[in-house]
Protein backbone atom coordinates (compact mmCIF):
# COMPACT_ATOMS: atom_id res chain seq x y z
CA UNK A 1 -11.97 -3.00 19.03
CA UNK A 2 -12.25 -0.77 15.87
CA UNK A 3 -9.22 1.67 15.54
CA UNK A 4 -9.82 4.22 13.49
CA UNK A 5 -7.13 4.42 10.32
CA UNK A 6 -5.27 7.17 12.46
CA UNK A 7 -4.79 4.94 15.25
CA UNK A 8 -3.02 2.63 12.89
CA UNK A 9 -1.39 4.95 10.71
CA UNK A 10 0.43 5.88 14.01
CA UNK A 11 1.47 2.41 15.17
CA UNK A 12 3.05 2.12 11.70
CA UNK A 13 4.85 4.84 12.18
CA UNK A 14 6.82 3.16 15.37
CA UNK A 15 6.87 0.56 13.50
CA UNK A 16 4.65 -1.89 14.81
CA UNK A 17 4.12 -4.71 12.37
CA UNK A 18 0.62 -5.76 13.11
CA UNK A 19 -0.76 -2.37 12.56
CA UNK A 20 1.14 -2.27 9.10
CA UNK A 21 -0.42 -5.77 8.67
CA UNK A 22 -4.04 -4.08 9.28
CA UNK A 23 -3.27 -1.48 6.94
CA UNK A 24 -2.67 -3.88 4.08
CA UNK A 25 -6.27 -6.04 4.82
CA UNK A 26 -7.67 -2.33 4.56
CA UNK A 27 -6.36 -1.40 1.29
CA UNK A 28 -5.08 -4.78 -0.70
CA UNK A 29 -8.46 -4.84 -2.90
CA UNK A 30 -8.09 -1.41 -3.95
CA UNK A 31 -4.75 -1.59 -4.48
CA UNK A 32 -4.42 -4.80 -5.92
CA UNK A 33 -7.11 -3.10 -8.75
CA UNK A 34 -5.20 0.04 -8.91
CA UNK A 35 -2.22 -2.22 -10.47
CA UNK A 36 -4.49 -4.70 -11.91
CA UNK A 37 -5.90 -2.57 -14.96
CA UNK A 38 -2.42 -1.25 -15.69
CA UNK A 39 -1.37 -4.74 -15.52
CA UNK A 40 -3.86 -6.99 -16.94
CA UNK A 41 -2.42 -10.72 -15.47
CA UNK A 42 -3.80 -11.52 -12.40
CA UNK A 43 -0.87 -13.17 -10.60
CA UNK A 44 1.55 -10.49 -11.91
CA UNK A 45 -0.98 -7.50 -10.88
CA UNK A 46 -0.46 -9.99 -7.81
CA UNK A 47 3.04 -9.98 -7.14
CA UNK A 48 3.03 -6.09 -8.07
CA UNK A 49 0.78 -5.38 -5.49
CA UNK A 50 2.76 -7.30 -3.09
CA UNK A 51 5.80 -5.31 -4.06
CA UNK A 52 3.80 -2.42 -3.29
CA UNK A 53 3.20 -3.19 0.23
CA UNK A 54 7.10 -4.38 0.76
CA UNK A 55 7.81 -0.64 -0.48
CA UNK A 56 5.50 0.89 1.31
CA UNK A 57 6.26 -0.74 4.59
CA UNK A 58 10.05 -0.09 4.32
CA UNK A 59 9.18 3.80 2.90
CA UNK A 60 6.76 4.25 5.68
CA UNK A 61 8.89 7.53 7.78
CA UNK A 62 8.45 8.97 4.34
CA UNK A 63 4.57 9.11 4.55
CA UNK A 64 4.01 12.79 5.96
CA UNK A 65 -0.02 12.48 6.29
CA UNK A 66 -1.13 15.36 4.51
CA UNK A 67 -2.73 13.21 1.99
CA UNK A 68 -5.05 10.50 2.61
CA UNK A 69 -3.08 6.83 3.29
CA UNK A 70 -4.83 5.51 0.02
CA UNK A 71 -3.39 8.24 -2.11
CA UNK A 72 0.12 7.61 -0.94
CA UNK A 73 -0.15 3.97 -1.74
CA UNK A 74 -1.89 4.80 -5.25
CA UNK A 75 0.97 6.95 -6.43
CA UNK A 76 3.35 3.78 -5.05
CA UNK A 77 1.22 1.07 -6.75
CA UNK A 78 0.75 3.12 -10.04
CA UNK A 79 4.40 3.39 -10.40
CA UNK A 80 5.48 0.31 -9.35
CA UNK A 81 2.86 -0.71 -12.10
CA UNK A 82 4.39 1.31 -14.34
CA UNK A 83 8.47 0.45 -13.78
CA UNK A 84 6.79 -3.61 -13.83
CA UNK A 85 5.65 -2.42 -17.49
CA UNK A 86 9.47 -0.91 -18.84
């Protein structure tokens, strides 16, 4: 069964865990490359982008949906990347 991102977006939202899972297989490459030329070690850009995901998973009621899922985890993984570089 293919949900469409929606679908999942809104199982997140009630906080089912599987759907969050989901999300991150959708989006970890990106991501992960988001962080990874700000942070130019793989296993760090690694553990940033895992950060990322813990964040975003415990920040999720804070996603509104006006902007496109990706975009709200960019702006998460670029800063993350950024505080990992202080």
């Amino acid at each position: 069964s293919h949900r469409s991102e929606a679908d999942i977006v809104d199982s997140c939202r009630s906080g089912d865990r599987s759907a969050f899972n989901q999300l991150v297989r959708l989006h970890q490459e990106r991501v992960y490359w988001v962080v990874r030329r700000m942070i130019h070690d793989h296993d760090d850009a690694l553990d940033v982008t895992q950060e990322v995901f813990i964040k975003a998973y415990d920040k999720f009621d804070s996603f509104r949906g006006d902007a496109q899922i990706f975009t709200w985890l960019y702006r998460i993984a670029a800063n993350n990347a950024k505080n990992y570089l202080a």
